[in-house]
N, C-alpha and C. Protein backbone atom coordinates (compact mmCIF):
# COMPACT_ATOMS: atom_id res chain seq x y z
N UNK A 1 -32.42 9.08 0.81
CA UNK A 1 -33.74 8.76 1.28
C UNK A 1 -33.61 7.83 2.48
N UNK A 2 -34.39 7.97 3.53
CA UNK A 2 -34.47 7.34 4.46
C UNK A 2 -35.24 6.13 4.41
N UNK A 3 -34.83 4.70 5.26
CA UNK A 3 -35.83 3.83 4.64
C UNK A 3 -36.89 3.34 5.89
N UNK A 4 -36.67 4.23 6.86
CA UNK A 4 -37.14 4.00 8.60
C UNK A 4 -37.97 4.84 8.71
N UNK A 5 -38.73 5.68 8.02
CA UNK A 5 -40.12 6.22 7.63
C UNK A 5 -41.05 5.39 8.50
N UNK A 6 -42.27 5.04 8.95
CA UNK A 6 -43.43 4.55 9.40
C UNK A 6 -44.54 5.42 8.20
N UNK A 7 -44.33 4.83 7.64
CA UNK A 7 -45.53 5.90 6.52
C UNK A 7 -46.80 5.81 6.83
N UNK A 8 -47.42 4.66 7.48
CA UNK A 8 -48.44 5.18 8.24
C UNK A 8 -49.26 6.33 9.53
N UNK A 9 -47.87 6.26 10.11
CA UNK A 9 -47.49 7.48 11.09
C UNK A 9 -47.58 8.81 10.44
N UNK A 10 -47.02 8.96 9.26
CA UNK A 10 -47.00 9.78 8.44
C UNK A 10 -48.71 10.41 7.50
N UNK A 11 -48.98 9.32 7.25
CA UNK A 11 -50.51 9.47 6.65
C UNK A 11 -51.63 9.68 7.83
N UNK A 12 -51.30 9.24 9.11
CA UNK A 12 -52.20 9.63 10.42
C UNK A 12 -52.03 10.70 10.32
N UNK A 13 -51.02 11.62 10.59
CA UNK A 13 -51.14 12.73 10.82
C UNK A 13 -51.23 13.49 9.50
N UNK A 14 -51.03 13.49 8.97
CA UNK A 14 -51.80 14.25 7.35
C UNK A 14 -53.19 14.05 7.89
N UNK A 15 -54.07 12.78 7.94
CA UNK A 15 -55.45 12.84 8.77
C UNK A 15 -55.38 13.71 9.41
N UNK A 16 -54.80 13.92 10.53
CA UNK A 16 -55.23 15.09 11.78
C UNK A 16 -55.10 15.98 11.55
N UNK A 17 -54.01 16.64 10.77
CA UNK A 17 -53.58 17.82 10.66
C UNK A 17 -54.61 18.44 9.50
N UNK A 18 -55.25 17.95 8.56
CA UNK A 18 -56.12 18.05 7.48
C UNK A 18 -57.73 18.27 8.14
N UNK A 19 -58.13 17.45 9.49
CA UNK A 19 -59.13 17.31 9.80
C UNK A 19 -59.42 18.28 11.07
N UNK A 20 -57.96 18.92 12.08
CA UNK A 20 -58.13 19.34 12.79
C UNK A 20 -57.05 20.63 12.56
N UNK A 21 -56.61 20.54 11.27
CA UNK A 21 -55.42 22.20 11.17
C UNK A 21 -56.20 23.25 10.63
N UNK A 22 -56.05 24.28 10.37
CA UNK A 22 -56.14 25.68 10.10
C UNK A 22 -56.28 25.51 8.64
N UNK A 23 -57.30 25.78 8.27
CA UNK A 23 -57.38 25.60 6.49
C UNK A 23 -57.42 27.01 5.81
N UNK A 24 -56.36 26.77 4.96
CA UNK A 24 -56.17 28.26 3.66
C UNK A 24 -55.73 27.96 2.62
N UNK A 25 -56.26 28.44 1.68
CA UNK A 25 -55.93 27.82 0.43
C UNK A 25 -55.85 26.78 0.14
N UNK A 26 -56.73 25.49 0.79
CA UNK A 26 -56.51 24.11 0.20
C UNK A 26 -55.35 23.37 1.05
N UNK A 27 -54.47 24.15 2.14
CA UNK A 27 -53.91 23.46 2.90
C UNK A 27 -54.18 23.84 4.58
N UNK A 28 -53.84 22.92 5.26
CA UNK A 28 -54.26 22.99 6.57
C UNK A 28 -52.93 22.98 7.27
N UNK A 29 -52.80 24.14 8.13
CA UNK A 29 -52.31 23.66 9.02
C UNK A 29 -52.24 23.46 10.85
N UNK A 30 -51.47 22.43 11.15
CA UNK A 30 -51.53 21.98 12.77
C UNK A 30 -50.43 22.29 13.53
N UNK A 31 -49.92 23.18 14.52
CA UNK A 31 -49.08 22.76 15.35
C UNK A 31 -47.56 22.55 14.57
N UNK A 32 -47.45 23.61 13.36
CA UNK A 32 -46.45 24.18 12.98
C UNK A 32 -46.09 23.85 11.91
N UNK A 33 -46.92 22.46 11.19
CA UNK A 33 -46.61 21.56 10.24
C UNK A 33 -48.05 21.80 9.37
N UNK A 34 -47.54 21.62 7.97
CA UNK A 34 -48.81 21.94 6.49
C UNK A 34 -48.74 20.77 6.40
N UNK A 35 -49.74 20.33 5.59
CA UNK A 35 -49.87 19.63 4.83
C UNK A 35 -50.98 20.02 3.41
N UNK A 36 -50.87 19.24 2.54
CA UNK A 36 -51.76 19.22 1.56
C UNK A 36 -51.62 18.34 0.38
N UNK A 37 -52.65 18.45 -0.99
CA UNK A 37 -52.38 16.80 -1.58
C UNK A 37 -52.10 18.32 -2.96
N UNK A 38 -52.06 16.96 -4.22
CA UNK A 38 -51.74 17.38 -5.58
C UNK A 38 -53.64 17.29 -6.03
N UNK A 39 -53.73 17.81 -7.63
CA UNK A 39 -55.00 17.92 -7.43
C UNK A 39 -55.83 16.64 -7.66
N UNK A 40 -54.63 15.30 -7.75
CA UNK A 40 -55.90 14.14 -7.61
C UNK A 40 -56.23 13.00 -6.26
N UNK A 41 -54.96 13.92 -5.30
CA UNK A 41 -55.25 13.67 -3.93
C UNK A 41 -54.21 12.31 -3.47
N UNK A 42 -53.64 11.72 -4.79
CA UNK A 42 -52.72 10.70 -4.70
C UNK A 42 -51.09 11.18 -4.24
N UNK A 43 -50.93 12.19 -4.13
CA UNK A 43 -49.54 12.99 -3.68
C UNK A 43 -49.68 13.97 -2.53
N UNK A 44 -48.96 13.30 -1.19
CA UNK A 44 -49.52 14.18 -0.32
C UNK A 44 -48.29 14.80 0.28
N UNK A 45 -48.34 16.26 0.53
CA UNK A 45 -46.82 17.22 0.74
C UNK A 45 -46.99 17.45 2.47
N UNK A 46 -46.25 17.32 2.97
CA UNK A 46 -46.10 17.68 4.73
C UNK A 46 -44.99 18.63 4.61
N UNK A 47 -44.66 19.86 5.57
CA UNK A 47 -44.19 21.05 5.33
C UNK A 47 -44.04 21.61 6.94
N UNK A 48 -42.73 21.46 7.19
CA UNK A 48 -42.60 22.05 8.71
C UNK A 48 -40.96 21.71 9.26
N UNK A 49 -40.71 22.55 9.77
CA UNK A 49 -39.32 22.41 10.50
C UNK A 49 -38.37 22.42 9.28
N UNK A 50 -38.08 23.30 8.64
CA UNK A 50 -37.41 23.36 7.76
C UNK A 50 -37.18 22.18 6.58
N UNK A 51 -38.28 21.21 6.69
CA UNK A 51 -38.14 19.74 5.98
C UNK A 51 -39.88 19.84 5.10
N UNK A 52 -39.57 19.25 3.94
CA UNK A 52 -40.20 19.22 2.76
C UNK A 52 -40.31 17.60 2.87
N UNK A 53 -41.45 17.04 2.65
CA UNK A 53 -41.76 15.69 2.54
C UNK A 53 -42.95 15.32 1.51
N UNK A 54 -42.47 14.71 0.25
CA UNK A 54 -43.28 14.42 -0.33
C UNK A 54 -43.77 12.70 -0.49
N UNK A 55 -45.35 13.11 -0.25
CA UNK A 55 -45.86 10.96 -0.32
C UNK A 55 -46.38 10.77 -1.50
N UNK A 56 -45.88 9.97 -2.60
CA UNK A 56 -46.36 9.45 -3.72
C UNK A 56 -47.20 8.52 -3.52
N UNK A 57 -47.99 8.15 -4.61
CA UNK A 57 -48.94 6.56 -5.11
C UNK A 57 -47.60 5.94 -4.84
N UNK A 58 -48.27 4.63 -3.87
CA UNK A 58 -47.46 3.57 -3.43
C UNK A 58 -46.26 3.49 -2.84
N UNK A 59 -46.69 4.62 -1.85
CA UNK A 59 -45.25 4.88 -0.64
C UNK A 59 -44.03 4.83 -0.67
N UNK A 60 -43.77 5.99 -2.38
CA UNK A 60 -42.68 6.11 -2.75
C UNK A 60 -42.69 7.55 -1.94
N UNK A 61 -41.30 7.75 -1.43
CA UNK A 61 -41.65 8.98 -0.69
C UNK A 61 -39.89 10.19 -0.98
N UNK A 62 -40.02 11.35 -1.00
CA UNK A 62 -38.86 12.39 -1.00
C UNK A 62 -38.77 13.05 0.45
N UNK A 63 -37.51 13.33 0.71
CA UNK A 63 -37.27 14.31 1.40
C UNK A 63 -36.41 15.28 1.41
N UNK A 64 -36.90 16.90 1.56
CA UNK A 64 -35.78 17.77 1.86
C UNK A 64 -35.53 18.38 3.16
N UNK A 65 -34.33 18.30 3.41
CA UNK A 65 -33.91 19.19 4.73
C UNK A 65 -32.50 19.26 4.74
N UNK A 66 -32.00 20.35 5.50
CA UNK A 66 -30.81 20.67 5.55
C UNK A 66 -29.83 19.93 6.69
N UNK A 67 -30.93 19.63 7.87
CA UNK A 67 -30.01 19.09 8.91
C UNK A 67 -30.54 17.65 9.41
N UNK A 68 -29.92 17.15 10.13
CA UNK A 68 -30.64 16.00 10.42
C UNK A 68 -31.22 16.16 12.09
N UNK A 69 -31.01 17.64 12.51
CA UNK A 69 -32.17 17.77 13.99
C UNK A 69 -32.89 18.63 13.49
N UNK A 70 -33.44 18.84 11.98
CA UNK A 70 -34.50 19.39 11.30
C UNK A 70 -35.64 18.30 11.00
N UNK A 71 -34.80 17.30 10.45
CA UNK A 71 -35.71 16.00 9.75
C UNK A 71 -35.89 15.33 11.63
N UNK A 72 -35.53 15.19 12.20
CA UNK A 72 -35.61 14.48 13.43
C UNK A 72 -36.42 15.81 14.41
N UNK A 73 -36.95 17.05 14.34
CA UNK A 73 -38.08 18.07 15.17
C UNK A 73 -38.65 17.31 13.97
N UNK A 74 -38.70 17.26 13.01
CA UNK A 74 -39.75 17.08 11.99
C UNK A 74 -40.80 15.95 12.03
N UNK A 75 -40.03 14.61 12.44
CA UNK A 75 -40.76 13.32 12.65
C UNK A 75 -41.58 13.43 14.07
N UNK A 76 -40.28 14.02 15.13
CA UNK A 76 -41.32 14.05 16.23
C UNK A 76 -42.83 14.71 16.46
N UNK A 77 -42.69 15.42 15.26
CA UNK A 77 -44.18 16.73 15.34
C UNK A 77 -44.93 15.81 14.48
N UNK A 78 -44.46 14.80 13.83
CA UNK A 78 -45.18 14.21 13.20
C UNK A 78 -46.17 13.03 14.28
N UNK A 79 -45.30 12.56 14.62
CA UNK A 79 -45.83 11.70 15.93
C UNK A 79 -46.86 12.01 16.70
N UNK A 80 -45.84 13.53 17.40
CA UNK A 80 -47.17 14.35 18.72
C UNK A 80 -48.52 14.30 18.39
N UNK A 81 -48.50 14.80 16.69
CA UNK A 81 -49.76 15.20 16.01
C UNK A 81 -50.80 14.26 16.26
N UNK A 82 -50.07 12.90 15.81
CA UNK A 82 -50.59 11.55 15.32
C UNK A 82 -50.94 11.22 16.95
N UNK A 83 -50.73 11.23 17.71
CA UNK A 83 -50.47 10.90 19.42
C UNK A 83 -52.10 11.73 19.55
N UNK A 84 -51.58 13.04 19.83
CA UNK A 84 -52.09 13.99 20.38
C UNK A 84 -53.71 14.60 19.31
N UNK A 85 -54.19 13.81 18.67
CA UNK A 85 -55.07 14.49 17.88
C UNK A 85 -55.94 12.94 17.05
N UNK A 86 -55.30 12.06 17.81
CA UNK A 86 -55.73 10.41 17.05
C UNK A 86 -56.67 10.90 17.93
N UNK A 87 -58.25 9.93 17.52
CA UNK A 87 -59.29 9.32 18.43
C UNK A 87 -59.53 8.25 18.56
N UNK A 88 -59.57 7.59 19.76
CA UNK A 88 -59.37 6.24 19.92
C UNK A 88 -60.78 5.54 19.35
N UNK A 89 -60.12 3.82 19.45
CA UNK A 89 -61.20 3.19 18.59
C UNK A 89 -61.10 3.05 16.99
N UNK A 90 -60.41 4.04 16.60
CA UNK A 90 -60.15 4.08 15.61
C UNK A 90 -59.04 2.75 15.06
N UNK A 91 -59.55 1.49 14.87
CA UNK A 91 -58.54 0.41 14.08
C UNK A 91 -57.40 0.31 14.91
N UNK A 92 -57.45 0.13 16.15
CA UNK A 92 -56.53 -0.22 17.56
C UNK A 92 -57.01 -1.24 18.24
């Protein structure tokens, strides 16, 4: 497990990607990356670049991937999202 996460970075873009991705079946997706929660909304799954990321109650968090320039396209799309789809004003 990695411990250099920004889990807020991480939960922004679950926001965007949820508020501005492609919705089917209960998940949305943005710009190549899913996301979606468990059914009491406290477990939230991000899904892209060959990397599996799961966010527990109280920012206990998993990850799967095979490579580490899988998990590293993975964070950056996480970012762009969060960059590229934030609206300002928003708690800045």
């Amino acid at each position: 497990m990695r411990n250099d996460i920004d889990q807020r970075l991480v939960l922004d873009a679950f926001e965007q990607i949820h508020e501005h991705g492609k919705s089917e079946q209960g998940k949305h997706t943005l710009d190549g990356i899913t996301g979606y929660t468990d059914h009491d909304g406290y477990t939230v799954f991000l899904e892209g670049h060959n990397v599996k990321m799961t966010l527990e109650f109280h920012n206990k968090y998993r990850l799967d991937y095979n490579s580490e320039r899988d998990f590293d396209l993975f964070m950056r799309k996480l970012e762009q999202i969060s960059k590229d789809y934030h609206k300002p004003g928003r708690g800045e």
